[in-house]
C-alpha atoms as a PDB file:
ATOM      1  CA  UNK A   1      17.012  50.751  22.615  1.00  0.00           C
ATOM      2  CA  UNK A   2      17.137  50.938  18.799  1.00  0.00           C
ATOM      3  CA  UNK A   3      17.784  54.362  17.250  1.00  0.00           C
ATOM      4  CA  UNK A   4      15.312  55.624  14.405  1.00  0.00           C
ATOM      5  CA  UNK A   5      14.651  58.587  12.241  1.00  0.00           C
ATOM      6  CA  UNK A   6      12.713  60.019   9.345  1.00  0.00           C
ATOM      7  CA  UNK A   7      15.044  60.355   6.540  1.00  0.00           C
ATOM      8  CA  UNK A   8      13.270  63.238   3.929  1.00  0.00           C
ATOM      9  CA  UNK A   9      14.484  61.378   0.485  1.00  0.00           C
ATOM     10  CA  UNK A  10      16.268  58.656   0.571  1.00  0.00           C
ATOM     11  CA  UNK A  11      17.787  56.905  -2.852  1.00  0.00           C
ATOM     12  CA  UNK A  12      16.923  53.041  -3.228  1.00  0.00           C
ATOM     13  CA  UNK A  13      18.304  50.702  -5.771  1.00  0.00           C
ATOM     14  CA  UNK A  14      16.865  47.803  -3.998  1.00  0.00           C
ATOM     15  CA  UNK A  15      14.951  46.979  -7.158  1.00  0.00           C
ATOM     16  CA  UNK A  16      17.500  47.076 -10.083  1.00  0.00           C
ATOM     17  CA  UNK A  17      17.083  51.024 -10.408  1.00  0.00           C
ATOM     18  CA  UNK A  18      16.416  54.432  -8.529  1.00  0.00           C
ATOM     19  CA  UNK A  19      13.589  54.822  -6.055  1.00  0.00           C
ATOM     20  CA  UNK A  20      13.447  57.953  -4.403  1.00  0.00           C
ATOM     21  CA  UNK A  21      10.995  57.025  -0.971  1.00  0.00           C
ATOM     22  CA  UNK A  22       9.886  60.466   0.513  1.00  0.00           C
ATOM     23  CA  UNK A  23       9.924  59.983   4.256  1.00  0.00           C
ATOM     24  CA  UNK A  24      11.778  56.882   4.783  1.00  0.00           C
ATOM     25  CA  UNK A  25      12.009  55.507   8.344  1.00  0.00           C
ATOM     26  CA  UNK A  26      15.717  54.377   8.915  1.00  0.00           C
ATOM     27  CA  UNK A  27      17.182  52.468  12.269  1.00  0.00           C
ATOM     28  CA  UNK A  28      20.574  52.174  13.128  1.00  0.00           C
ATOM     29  CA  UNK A  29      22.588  48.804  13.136  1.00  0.00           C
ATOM     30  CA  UNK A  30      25.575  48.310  14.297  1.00  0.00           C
ATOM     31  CA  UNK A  31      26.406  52.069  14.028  1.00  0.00           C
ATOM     32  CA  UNK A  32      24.524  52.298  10.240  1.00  0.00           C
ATOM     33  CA  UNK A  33      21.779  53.847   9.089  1.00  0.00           C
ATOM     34  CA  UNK A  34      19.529  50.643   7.056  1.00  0.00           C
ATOM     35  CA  UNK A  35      16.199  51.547   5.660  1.00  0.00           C
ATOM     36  CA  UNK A  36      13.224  50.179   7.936  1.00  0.00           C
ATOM     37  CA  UNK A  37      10.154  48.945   5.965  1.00  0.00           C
ATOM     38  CA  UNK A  38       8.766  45.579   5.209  1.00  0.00           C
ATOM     39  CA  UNK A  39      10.636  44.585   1.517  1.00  0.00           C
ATOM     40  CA  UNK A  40       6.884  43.101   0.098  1.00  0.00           C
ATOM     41  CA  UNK A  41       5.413  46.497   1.002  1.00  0.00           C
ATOM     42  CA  UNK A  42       7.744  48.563  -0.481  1.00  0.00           C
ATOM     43  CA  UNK A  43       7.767  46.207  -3.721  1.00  0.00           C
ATOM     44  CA  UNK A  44       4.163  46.516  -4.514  1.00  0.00           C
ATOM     45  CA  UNK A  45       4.568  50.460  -3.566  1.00  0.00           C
ATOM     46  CA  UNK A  46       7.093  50.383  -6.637  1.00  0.00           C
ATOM     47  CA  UNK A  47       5.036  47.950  -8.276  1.00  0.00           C
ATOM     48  CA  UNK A  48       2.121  50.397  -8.309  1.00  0.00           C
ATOM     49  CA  UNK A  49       3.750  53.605  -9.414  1.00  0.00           C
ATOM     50  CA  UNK A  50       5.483  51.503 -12.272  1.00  0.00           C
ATOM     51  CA  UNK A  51       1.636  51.287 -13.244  1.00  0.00           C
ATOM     52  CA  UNK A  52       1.116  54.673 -13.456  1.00  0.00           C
ATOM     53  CA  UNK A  53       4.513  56.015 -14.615  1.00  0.00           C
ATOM     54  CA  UNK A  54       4.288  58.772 -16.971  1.00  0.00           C
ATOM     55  CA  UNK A  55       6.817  57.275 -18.904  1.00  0.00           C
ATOM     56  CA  UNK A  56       7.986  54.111 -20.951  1.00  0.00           C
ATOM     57  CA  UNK A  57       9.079  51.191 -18.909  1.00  0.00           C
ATOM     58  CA  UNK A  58      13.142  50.391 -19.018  1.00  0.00           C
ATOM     59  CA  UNK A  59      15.010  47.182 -18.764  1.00  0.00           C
ATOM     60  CA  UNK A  60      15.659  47.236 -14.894  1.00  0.00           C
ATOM     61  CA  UNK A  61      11.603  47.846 -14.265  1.00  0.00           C
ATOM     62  CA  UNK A  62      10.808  44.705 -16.927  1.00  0.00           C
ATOM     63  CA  UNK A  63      13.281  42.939 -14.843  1.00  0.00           C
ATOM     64  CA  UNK A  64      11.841  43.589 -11.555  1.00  0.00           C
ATOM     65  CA  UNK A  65       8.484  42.625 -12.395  1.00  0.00           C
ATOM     66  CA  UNK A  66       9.335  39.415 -14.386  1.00  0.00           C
ATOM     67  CA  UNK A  67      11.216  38.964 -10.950  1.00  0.00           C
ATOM     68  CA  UNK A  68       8.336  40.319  -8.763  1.00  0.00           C
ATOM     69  CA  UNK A  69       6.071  37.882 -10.261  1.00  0.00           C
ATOM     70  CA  UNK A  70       8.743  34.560 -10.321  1.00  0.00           C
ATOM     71  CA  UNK A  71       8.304  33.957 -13.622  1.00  0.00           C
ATOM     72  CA  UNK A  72      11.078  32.839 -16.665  1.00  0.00           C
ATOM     73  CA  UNK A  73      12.477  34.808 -19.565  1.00  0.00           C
ATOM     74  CA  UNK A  74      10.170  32.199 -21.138  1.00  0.00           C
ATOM     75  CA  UNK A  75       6.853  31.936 -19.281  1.00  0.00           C
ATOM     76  CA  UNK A  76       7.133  36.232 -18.997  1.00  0.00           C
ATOM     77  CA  UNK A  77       7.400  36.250 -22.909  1.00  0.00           C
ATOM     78  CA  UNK A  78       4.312  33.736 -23.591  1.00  0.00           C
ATOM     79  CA  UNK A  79       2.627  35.754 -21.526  1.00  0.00           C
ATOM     80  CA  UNK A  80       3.161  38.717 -23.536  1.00  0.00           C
ATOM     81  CA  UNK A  81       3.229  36.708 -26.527  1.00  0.00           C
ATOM     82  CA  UNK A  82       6.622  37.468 -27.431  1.00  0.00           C
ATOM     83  CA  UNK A  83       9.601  35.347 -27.435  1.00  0.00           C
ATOM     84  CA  UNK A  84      12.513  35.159 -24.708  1.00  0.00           C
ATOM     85  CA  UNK A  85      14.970  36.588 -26.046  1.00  0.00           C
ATOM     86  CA  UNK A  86      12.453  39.802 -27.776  1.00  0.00           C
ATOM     87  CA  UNK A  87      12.199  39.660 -22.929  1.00  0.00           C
ATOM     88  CA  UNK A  88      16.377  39.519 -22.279  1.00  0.00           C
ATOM     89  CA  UNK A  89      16.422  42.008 -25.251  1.00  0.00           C
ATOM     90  CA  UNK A  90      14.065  44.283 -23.110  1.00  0.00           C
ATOM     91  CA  UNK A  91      16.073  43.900 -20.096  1.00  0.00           C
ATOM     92  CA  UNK A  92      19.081  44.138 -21.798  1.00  0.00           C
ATOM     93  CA  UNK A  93      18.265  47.947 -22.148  1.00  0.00           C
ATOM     94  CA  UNK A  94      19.019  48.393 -18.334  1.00  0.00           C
ATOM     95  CA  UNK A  95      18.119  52.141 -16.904  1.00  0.00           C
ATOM     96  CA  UNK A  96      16.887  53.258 -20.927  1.00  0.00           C
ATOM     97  CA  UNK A  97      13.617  52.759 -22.349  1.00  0.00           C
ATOM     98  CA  UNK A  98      13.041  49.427 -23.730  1.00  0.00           C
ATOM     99  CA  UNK A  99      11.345  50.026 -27.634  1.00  0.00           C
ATOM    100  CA  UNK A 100       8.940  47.378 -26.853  1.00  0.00           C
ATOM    101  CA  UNK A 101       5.628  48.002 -28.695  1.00  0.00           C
ATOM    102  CA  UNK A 102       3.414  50.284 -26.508  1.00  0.00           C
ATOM    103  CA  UNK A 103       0.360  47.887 -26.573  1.00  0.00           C
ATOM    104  CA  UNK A 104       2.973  45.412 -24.796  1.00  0.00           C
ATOM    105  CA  UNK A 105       4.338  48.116 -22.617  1.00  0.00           C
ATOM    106  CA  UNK A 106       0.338  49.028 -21.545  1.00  0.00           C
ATOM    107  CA  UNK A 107      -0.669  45.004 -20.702  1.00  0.00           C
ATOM    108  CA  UNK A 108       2.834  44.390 -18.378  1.00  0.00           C
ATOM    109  CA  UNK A 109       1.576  47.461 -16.350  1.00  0.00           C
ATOM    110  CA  UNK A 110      -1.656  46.161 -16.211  1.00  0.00           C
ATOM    111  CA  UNK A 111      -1.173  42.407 -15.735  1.00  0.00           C
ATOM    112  CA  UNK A 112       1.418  44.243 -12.905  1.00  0.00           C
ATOM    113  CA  UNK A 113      -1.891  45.503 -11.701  1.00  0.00           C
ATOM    114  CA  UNK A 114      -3.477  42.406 -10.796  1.00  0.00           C
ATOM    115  CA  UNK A 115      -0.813  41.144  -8.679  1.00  0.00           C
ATOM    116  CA  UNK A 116      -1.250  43.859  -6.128  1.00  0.00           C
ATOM    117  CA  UNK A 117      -5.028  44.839  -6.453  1.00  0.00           C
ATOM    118  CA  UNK A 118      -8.011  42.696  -7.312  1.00  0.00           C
ATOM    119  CA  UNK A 119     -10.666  45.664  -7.736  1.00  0.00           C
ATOM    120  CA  UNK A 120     -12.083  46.024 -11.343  1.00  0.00           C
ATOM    121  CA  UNK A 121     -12.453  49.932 -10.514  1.00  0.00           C
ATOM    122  CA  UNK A 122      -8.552  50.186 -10.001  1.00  0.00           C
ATOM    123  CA  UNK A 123      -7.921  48.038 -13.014  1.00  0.00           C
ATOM    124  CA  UNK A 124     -10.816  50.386 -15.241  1.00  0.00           C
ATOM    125  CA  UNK A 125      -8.901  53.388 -13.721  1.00  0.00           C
ATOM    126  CA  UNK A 126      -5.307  52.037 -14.617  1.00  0.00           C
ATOM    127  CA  UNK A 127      -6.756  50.989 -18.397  1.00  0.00           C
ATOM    128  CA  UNK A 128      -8.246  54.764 -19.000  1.00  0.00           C
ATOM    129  CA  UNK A 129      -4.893  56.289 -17.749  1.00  0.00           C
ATOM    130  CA  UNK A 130      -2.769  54.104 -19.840  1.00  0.00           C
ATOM    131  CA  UNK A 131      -5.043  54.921 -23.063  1.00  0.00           C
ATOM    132  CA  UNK A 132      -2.714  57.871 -23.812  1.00  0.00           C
ATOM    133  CA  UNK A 133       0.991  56.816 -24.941  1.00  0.00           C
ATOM    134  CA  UNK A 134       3.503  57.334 -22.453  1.00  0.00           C
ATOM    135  CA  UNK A 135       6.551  59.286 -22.919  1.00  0.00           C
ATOM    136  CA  UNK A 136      10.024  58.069 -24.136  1.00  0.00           C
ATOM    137  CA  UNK A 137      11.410  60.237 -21.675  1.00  0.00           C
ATOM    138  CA  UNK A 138      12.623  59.096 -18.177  1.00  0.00           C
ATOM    139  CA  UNK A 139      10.852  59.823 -15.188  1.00  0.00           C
ATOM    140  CA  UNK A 140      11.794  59.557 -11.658  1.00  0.00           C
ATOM    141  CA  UNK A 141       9.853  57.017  -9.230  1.00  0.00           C
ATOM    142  CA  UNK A 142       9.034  58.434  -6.110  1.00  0.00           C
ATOM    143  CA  UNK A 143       7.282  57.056  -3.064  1.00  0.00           C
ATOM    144  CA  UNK A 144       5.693  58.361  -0.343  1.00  0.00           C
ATOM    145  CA  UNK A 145       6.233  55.851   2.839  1.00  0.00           C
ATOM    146  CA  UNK A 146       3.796  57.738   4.834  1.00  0.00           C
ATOM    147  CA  UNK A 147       1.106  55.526   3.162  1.00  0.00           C
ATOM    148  CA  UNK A 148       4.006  52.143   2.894  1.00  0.00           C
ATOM    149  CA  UNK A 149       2.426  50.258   5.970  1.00  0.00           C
END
């Protein structure tokens, strides 16, 4: 029988950078303590609150996405209508804020959006949220994976 518990923060840098998950269920292998919860979930649970961070995006969060989404330095900057290297420049900024136009910064989160909800009410609801200019100050992800099926 496998042994389990509910660990009350636990510090992830699965993704390139922090994630504090509140409530993370952890089993024990081979005498350590692993984090139990299905990777895709818990990428479009990170996925979603970069959405609706409070503050700019950093290098490590363009990364993940560009990564999230398989796409090249090249097909992420056409996207964005920038070039590749204006993308490894952004990346290039790691854990700091990346000084990326905030009109760029807004349609990432939002073309971020579609790949983990199809509504038009969460999109509308993203899009009104992200009319006021995030902060250049860091904030700390945090998930909840009481709701992480």
């Amino acid at each position: 029988m496998k042994k389990t518990k509910i660990k009350k923060v636990y510090e992830d840098y699965g993704c390139g950078f922090s994630v504090k998950l509140i409530n993370a269920p952890m089993v024990q292998i081979r005498g350590e303590w692993v984090l139990d919860v299905n990777p895709k979930k818990l990428h479009e649970a990170v996925l979603n609150a970069l959405v609706f961070k409070p503050s700019r995006l950093t290098g490590a969060e363009i990364l993940f996405i560009r990564q999230y989404f398989q796409m090249t330095l090249k097909e992420f900057g056409e996207k964005f209508d920038v070039t590749h290297p204006a993308v490894r420049k952004w990346e290039e900024t790691k854990n700091k804020a990346t000084e990326m136009k905030w009109s760029i910064d807004k349609d990432i989160r939002l073309f971020a959006l579609t790949g983990i909800s199809k509504k038009a009410r969460d999109f509308l609801e993203a899009y009104r949220e992200l009319n006021t200019k995030a902060a250049n100050n860091s904030v700390e992800i945090k998930i909840n994976l009481d709701n992480v099926a």
